[in-house]
PDB file of N, CA and C in Angstrom:
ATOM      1  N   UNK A   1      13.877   8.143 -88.239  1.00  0.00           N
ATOM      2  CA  UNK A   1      13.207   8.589 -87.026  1.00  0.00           C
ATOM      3  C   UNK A   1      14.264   8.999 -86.005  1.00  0.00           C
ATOM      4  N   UNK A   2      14.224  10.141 -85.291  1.00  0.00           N
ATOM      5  CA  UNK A   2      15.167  10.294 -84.191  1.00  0.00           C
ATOM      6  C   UNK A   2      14.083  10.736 -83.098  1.00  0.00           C
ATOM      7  N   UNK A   3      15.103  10.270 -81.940  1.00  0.00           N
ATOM      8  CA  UNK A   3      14.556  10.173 -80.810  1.00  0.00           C
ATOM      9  C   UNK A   3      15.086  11.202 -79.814  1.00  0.00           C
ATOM     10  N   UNK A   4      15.402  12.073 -79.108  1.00  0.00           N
ATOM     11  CA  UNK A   4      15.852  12.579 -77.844  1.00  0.00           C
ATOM     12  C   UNK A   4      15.025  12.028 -76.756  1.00  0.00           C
ATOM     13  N   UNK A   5      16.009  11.764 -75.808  1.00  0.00           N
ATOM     14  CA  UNK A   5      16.022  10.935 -74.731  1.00  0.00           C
ATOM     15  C   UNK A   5      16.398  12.341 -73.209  1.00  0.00           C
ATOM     16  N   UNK A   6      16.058  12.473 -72.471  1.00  0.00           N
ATOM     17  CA  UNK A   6      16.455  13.218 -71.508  1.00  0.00           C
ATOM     18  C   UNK A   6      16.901  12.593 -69.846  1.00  0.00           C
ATOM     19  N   UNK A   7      17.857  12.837 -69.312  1.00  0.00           N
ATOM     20  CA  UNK A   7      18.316  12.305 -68.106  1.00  0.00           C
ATOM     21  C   UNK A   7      19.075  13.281 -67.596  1.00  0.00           C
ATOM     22  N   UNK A   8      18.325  12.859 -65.893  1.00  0.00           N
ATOM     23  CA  UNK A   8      19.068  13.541 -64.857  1.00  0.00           C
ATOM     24  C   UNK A   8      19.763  13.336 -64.262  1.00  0.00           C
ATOM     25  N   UNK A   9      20.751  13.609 -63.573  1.00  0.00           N
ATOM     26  CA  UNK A   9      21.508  13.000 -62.425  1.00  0.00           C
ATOM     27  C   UNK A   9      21.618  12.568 -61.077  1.00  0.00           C
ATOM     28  N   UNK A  10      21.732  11.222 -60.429  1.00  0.00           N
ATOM     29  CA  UNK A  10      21.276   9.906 -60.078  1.00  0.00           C
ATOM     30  C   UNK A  10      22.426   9.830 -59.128  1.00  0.00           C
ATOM     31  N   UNK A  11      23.618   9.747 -59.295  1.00  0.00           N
ATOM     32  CA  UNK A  11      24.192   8.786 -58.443  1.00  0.00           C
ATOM     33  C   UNK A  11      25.704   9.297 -59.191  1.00  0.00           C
ATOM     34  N   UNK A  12      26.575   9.512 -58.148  1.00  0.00           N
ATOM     35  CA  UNK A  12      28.136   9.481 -58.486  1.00  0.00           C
ATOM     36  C   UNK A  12      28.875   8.432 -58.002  1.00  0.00           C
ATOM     37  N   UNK A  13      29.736   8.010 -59.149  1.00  0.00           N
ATOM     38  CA  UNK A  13      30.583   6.557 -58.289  1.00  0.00           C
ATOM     39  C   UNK A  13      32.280   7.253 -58.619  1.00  0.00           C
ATOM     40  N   UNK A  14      32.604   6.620 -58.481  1.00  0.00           N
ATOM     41  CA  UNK A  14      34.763   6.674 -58.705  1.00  0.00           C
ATOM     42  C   UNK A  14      34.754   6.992 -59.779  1.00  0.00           C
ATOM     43  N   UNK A  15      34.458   7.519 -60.655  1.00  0.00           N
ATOM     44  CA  UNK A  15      34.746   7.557 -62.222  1.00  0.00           C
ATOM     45  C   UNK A  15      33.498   7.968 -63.264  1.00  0.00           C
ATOM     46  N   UNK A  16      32.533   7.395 -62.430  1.00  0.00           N
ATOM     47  CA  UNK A  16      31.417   8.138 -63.696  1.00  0.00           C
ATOM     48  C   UNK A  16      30.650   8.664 -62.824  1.00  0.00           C
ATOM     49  N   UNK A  17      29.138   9.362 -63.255  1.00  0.00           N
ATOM     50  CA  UNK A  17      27.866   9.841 -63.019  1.00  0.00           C
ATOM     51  C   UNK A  17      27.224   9.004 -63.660  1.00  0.00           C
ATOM     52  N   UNK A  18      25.635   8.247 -62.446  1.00  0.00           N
ATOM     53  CA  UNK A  18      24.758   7.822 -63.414  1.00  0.00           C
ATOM     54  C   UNK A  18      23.878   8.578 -63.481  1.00  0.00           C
ATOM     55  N   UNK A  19      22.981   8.669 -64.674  1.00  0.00           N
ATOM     56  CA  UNK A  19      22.114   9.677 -65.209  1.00  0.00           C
ATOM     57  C   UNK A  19      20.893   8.217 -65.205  1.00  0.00           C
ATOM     58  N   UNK A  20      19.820   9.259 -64.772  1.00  0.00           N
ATOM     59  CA  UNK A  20      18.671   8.280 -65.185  1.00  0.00           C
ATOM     60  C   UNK A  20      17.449   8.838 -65.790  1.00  0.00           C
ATOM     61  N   UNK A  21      16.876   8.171 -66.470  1.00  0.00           N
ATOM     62  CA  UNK A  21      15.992   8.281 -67.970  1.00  0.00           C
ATOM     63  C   UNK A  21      14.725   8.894 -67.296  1.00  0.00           C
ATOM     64  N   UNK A  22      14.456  10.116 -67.967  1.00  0.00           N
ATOM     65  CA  UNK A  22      13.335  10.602 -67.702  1.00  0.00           C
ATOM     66  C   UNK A  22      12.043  11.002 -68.520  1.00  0.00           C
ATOM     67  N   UNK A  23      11.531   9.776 -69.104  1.00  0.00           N
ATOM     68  CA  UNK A  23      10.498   9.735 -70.066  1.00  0.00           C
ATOM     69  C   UNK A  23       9.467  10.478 -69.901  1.00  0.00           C
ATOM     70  N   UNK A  24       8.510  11.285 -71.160  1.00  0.00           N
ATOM     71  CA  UNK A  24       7.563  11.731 -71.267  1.00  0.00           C
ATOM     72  C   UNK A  24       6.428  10.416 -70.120  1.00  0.00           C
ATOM     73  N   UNK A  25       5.577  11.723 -69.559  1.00  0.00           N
ATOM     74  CA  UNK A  25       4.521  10.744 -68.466  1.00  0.00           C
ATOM     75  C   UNK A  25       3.610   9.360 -69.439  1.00  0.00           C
ATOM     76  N   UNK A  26       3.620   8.065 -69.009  1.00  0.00           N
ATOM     77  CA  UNK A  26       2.915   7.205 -69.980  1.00  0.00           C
ATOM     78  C   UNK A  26       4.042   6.697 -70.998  1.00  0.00           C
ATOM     79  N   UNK A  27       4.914   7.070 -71.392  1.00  0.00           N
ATOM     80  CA  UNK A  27       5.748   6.320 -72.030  1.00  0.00           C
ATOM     81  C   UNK A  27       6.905   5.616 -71.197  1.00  0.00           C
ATOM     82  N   UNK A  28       7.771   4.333 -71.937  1.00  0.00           N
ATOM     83  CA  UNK A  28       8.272   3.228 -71.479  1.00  0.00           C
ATOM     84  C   UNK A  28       9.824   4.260 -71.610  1.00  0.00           C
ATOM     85  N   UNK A  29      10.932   3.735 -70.591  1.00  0.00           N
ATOM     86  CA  UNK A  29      12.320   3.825 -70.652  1.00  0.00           C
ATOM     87  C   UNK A  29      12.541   3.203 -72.031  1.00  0.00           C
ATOM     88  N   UNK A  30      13.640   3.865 -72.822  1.00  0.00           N
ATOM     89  CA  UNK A  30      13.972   3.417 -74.137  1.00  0.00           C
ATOM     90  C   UNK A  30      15.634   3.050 -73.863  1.00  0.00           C
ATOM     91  N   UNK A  31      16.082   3.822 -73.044  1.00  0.00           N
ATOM     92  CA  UNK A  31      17.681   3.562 -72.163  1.00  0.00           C
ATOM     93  C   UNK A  31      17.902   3.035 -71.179  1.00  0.00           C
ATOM     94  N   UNK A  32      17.091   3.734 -70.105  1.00  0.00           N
ATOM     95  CA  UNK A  32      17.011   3.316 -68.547  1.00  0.00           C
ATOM     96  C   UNK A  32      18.037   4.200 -68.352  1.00  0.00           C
ATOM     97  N   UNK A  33      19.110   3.334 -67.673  1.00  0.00           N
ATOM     98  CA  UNK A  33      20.176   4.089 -67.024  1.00  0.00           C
ATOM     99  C   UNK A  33      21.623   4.266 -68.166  1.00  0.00           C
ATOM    100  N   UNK A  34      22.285   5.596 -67.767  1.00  0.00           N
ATOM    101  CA  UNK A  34      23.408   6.176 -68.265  1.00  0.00           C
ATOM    102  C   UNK A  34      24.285   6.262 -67.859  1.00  0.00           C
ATOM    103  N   UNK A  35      25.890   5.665 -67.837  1.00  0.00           N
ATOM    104  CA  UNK A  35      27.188   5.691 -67.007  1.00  0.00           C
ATOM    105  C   UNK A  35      27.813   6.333 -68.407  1.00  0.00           C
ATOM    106  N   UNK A  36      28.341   8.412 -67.548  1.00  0.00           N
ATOM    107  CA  UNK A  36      28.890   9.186 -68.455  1.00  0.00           C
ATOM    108  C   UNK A  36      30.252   9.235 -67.765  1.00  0.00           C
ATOM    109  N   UNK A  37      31.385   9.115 -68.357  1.00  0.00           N
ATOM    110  CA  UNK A  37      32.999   9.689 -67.160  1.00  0.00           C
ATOM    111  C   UNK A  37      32.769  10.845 -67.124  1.00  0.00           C
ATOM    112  N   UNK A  38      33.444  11.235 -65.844  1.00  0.00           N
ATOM    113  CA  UNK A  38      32.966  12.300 -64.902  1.00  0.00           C
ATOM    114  C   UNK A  38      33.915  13.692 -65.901  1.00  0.00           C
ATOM    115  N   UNK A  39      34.981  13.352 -65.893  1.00  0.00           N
ATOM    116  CA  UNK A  39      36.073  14.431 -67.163  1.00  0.00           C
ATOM    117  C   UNK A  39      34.873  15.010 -68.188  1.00  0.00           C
ATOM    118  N   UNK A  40      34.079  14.121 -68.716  1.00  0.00           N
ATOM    119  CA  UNK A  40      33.224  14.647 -69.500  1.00  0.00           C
ATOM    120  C   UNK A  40      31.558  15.387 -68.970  1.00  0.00           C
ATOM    121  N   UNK A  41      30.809  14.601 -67.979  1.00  0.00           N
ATOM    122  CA  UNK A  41      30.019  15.042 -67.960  1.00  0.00           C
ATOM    123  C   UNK A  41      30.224  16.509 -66.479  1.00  0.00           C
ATOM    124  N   UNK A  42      31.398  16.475 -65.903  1.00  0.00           N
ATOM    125  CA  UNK A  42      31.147  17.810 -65.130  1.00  0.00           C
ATOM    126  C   UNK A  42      30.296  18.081 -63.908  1.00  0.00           C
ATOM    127  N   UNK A  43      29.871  18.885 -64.027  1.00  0.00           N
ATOM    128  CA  UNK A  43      29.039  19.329 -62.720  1.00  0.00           C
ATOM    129  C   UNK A  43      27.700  19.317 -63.529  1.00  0.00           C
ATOM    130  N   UNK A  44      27.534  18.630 -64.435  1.00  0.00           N
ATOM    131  CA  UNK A  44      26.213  19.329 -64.939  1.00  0.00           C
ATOM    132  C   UNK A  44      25.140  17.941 -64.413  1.00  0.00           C
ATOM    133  N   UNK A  45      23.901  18.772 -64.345  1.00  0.00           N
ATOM    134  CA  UNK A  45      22.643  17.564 -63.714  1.00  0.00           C
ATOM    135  C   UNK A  45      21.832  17.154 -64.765  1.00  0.00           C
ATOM    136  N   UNK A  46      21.894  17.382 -65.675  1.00  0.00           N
ATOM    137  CA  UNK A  46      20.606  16.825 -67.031  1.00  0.00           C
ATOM    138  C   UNK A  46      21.527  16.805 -68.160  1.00  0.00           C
ATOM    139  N   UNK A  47      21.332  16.013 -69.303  1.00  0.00           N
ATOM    140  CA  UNK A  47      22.034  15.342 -70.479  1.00  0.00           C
ATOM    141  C   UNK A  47      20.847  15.434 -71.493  1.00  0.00           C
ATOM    142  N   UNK A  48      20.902  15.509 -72.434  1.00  0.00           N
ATOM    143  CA  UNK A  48      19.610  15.152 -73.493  1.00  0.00           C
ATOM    144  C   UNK A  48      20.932  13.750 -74.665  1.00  0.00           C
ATOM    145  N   UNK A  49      20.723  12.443 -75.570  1.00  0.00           N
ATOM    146  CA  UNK A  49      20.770  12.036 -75.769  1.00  0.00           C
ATOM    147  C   UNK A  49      19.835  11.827 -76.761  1.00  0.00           C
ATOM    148  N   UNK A  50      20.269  11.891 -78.219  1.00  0.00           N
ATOM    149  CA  UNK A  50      19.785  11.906 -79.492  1.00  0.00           C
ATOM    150  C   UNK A  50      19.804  10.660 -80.317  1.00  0.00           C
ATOM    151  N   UNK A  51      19.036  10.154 -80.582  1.00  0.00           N
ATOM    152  CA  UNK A  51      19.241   8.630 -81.157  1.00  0.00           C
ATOM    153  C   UNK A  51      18.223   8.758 -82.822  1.00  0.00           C
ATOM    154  N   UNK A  52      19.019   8.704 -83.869  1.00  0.00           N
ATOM    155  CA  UNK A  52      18.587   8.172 -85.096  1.00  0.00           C
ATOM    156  C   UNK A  52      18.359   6.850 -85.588  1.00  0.00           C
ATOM    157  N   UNK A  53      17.508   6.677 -85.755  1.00  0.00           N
ATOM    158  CA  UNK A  53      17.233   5.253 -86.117  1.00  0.00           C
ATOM    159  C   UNK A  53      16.616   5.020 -87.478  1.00  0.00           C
ATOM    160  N   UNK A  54      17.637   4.291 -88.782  1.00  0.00           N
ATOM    161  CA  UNK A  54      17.410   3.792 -89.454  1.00  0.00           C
ATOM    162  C   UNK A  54      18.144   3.966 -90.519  1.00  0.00           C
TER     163      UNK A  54
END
């Protein structure tokens, strides 16, 4: 089963971006919150996050 997960951007600190979980309406957070380093995630405001399970 895989999952994509989608998050926006939340909050900048010293070193990372937090991204926070933006679930289909009616469904539960499966992540919640995301701390990406900033070198990597950029200027960008949304992430998608792919999870296989099993």
């Amino acid at each position: 089963m895989t999952t994509t997960i989608k998050f926006e951007r939340e909050k900048e600190t010293k070193h990372t971006i937090r991204f926070k979980e933006t679930p289909e309406e009616g469904q539960p957070h499966v992540i919640g919150t995301l701390y990406v380093q900033k070198w990597y995630a950029g200027s960008t405001n949304k992430l998608e996050v792919t999870i296989k399970k099993g």
